[in-house]
N, C-alpha and C. Protein backbone atom coordinates (compact mmCIF):
# COMPACT_ATOMS: atom_id res chain seq x y z
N UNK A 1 59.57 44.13 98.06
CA UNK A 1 60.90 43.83 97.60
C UNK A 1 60.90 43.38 96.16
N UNK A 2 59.91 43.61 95.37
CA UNK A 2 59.82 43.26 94.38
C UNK A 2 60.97 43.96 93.39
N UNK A 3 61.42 44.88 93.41
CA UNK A 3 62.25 45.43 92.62
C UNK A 3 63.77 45.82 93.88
N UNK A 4 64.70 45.45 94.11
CA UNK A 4 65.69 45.48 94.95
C UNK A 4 66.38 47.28 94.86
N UNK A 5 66.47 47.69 93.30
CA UNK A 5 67.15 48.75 93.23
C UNK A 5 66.06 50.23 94.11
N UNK A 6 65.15 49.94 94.27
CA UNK A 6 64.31 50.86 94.95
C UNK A 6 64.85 50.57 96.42
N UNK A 7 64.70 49.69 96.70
CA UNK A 7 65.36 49.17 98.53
C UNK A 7 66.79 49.98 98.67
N UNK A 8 67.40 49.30 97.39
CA UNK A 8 68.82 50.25 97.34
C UNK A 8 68.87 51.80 97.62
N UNK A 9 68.08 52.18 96.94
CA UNK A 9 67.91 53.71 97.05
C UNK A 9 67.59 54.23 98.67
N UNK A 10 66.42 53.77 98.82
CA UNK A 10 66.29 53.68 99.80
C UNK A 10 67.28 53.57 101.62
N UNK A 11 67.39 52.50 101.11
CA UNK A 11 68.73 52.20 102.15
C UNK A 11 69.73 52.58 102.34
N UNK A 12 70.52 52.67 101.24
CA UNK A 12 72.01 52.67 101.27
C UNK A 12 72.11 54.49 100.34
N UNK A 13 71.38 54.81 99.13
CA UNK A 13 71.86 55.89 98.91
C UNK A 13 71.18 57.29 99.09
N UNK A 14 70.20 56.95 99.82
CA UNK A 14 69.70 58.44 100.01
C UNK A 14 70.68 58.98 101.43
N UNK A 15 71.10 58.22 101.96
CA UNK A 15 72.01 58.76 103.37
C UNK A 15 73.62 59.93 102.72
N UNK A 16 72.96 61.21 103.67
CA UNK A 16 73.90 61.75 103.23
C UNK A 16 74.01 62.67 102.01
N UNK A 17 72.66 62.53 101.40
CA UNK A 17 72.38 63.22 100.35
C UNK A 17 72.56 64.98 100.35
N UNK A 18 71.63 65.43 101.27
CA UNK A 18 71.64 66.99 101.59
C UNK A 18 71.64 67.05 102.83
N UNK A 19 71.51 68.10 103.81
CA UNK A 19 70.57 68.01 104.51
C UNK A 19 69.16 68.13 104.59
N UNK A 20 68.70 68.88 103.66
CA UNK A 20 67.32 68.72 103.63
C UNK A 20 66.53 67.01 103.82
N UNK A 21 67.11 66.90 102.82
CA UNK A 21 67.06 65.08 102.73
C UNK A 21 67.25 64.40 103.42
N UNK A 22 67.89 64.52 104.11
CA UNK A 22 68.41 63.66 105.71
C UNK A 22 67.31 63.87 106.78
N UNK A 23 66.92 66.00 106.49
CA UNK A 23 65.71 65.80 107.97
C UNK A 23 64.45 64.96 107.57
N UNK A 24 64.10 65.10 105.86
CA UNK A 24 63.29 64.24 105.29
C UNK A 24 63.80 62.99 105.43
N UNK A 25 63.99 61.95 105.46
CA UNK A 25 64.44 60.56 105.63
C UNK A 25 64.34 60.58 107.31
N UNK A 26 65.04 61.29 108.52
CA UNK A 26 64.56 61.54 109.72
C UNK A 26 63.13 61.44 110.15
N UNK A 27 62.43 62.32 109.12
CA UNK A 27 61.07 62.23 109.50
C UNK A 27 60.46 61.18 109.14
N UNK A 28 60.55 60.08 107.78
CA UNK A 28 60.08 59.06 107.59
C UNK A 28 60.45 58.01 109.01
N UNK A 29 61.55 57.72 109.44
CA UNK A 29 61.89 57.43 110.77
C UNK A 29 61.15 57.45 111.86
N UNK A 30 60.58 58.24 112.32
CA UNK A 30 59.89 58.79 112.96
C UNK A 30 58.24 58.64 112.64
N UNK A 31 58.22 58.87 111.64
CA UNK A 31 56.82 58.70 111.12
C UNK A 31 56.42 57.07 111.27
N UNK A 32 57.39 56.38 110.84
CA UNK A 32 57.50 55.00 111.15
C UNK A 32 57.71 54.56 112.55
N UNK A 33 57.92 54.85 112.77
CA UNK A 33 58.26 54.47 114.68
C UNK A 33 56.50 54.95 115.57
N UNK A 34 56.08 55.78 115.06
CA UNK A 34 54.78 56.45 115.16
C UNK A 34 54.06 55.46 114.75
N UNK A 35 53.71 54.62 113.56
CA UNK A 35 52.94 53.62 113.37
C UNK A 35 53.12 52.46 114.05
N UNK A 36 54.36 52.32 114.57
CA UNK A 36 54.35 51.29 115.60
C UNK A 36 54.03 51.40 116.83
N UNK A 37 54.23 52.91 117.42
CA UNK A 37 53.78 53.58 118.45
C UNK A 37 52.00 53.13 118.37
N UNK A 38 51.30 53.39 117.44
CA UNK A 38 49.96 53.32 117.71
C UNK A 38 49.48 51.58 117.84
N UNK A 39 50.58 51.08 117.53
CA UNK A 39 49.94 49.63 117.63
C UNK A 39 50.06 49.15 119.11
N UNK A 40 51.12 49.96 119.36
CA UNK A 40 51.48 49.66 120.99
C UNK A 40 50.62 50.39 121.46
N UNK A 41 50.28 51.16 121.25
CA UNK A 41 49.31 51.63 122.10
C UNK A 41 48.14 51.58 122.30
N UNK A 42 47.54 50.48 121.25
CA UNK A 42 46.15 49.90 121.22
C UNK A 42 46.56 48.71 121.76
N UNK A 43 48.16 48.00 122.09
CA UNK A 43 47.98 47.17 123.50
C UNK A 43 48.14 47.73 125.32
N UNK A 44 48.41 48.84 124.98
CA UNK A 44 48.86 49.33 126.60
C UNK A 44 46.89 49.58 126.55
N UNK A 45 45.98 49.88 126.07
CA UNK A 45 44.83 50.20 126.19
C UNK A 45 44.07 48.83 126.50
N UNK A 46 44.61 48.21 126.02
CA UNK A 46 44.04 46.55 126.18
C UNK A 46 44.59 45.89 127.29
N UNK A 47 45.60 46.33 127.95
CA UNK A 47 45.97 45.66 129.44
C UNK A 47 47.70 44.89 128.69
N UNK A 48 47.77 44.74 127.16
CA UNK A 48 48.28 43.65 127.54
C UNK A 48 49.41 44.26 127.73
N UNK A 49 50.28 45.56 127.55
CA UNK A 49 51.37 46.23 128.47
C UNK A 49 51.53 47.09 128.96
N UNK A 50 52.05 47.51 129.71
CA UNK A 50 52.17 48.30 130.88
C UNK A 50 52.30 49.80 130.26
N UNK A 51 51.74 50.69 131.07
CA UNK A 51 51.62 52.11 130.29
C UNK A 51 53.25 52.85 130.72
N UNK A 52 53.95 53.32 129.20
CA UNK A 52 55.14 53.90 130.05
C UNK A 52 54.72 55.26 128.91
N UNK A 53 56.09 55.78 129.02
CA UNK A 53 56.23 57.09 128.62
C UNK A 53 57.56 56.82 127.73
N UNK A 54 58.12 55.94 127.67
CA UNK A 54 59.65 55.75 126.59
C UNK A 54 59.33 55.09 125.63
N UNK A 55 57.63 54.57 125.06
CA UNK A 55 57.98 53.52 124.11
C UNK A 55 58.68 53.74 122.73
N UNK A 56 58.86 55.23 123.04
CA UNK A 56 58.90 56.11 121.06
C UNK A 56 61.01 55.52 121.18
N UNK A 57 60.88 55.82 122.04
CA UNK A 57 62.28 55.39 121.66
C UNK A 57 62.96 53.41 121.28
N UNK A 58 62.29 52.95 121.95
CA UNK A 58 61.79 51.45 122.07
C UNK A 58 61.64 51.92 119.77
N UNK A 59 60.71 52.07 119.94
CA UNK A 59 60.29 51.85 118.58
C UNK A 59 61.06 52.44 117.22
N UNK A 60 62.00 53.64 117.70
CA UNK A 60 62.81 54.29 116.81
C UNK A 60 64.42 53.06 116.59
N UNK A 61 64.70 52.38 118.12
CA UNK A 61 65.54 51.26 117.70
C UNK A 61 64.88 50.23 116.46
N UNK A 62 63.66 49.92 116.63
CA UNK A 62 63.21 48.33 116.18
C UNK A 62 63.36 49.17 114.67
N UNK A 63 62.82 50.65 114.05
CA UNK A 63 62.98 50.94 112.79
C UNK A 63 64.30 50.93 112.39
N UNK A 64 65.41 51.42 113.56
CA UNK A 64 66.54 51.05 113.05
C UNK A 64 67.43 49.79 112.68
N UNK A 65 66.79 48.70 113.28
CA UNK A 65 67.01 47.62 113.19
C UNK A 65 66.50 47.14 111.50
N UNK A 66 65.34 47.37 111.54
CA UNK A 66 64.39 47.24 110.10
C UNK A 66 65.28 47.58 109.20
N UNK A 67 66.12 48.99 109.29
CA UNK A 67 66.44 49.44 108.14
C UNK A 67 67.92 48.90 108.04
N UNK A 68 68.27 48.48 109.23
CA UNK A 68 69.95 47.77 108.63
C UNK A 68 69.68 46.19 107.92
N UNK A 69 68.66 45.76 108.76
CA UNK A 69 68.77 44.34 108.06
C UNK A 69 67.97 44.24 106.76
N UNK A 70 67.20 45.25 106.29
CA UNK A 70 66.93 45.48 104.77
C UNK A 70 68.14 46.22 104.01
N UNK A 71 69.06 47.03 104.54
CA UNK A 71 70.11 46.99 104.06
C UNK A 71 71.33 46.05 103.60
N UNK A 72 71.57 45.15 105.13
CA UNK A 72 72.17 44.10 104.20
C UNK A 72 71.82 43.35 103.51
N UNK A 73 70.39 43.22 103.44
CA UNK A 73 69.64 42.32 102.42
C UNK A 73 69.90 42.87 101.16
N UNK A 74 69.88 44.10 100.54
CA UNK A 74 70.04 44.49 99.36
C UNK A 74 71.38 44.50 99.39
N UNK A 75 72.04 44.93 100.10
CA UNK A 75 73.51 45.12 99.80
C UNK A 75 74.57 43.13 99.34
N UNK A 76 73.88 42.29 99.97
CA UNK A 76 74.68 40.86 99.52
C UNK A 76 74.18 40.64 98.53
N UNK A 77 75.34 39.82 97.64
CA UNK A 77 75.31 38.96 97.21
C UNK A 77 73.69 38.46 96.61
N UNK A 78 72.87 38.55 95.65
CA UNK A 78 71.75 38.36 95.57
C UNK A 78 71.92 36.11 95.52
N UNK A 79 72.70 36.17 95.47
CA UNK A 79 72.85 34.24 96.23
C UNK A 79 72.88 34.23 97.47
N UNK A 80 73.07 35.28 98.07
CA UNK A 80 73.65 35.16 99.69
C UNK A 80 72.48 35.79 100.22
N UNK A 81 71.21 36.49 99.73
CA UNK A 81 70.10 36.55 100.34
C UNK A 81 69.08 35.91 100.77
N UNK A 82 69.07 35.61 101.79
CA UNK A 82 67.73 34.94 102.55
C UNK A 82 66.61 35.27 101.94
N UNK A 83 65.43 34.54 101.88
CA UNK A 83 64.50 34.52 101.00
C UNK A 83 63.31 35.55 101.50
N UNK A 84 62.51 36.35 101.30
CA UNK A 84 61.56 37.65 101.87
C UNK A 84 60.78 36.89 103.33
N UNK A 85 60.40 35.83 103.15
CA UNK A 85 60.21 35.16 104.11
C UNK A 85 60.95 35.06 105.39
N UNK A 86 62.34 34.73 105.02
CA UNK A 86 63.09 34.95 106.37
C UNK A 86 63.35 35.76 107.20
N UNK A 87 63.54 36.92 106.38
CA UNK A 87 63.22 38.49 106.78
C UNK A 87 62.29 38.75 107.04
N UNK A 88 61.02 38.51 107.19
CA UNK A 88 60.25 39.18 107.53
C UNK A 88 60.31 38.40 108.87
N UNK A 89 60.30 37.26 109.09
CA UNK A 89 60.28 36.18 110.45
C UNK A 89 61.32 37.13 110.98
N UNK A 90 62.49 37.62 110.71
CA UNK A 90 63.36 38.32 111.26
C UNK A 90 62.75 39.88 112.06
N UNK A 91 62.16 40.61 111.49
CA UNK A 91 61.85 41.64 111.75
C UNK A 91 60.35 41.35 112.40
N UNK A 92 59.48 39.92 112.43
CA UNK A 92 58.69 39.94 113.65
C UNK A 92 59.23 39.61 114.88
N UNK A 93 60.17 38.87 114.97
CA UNK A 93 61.17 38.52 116.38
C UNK A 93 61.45 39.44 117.16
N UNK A 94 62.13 40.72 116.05
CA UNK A 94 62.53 41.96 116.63
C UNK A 94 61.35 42.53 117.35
N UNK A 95 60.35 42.60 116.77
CA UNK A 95 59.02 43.05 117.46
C UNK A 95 58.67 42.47 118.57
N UNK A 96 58.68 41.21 118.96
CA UNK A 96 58.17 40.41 119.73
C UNK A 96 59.34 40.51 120.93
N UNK A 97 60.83 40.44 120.38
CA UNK A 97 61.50 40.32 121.33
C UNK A 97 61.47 41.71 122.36
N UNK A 98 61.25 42.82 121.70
CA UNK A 98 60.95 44.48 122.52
C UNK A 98 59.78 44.22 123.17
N UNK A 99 58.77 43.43 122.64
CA UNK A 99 57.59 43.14 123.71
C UNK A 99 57.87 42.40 124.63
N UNK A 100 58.76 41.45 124.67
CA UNK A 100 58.92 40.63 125.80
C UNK A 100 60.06 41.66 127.00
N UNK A 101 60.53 42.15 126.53
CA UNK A 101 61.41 43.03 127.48
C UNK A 101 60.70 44.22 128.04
N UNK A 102 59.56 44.55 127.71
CA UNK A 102 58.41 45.49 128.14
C UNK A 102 57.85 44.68 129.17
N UNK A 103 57.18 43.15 128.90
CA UNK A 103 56.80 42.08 129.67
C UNK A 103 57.72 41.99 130.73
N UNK A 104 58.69 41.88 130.82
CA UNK A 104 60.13 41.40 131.78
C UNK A 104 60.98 42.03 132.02
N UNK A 105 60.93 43.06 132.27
CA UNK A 105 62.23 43.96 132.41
C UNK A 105 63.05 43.50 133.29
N UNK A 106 64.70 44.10 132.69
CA UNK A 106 65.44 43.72 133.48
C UNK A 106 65.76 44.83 134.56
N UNK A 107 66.13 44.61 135.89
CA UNK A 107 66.07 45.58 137.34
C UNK A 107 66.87 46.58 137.30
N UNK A 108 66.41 47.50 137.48
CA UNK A 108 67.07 49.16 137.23
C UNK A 108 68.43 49.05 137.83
N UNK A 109 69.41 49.59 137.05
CA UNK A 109 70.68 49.62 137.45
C UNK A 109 71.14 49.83 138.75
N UNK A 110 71.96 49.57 139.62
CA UNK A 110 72.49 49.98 141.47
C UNK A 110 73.06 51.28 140.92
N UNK A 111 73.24 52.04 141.77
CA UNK A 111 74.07 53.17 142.09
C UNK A 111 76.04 52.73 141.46
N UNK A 112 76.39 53.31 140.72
CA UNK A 112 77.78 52.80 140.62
C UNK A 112 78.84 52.51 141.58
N UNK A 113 79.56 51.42 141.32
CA UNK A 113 80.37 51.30 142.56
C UNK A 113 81.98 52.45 142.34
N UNK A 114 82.24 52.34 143.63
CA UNK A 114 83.90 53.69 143.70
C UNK A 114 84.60 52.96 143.84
C-alpha cells in the first residue's frame, strides 16, 4: 500500500474496462483464490480440515471480500482510513472466520416447508 493510486487502479478502475480486461482481472481472481486453495490444502493434508470438494468457491468469496475492503480503503477519505495494520487484522479474521465454519458447520438445510 505504499503508493494508494496503484490500489486505485487496481480496485476501482480497471472494472469494466474491456472485456478482454475483465476476463484478465477474472483470472487474477481466480489465480488468487488458487493460492489460497493450496494453503488449504496443505491443511486438509495435515488433518486439520476436513477434505471437501467446494473449497474454491469458499476462497473466491474471501478474495472478494479482500478486494472490497481494499477498495473502500482507497476509496475514503485518506483521514478516514484505518491504518495497514487494521486491515490486514481485517482480512486475517476473514480467513480464520471461513476456517471456523469449515470447523463447524452449520446443519444442511430441511426440505422447504408448503
Amino acid at each position: 500500500f505504499a503508493d494508494p493510486r496503484r490500489l486505485r487502479i487496481n480496485c476501482v478502475e480497471v472494472t469494466g474496462v474491456s472485456a478482454e480486461f475483465e476476463q484478465l482481472r477474472r483470472q487474477v481472481i481466480r489465480d488468487f483464490s488458487r493460492l489460497i486453495l493450496e494453503e488449504i490444502d496443505k491443511l486438509v493434508a495435515t488433518g486439520v480440515l476436513p477434505e471437501r470438494d467446494d473449497y474454491l468457491y469458499g476462497t473466491i468469496g474471501l478474495v472478494g471480500a479482500f478486494h472490497e475492503l481494499m477498495t473502500e480503503w482507497v476509496l475514503a477519505p485518506e483521514s478516514e482510513r484505518l491504518d495497514i495494520d487494521s486491515v490486514i487484522t481485517h482480512i486475517q479474521e476473514f480467513f480464520r472466520g471461513m476456517l471456523l465454519a469449515v470447523l463447524n458447520p452449520l446443519p444442511a438445510p430441511g426440505p422447504p416447508s408448503a
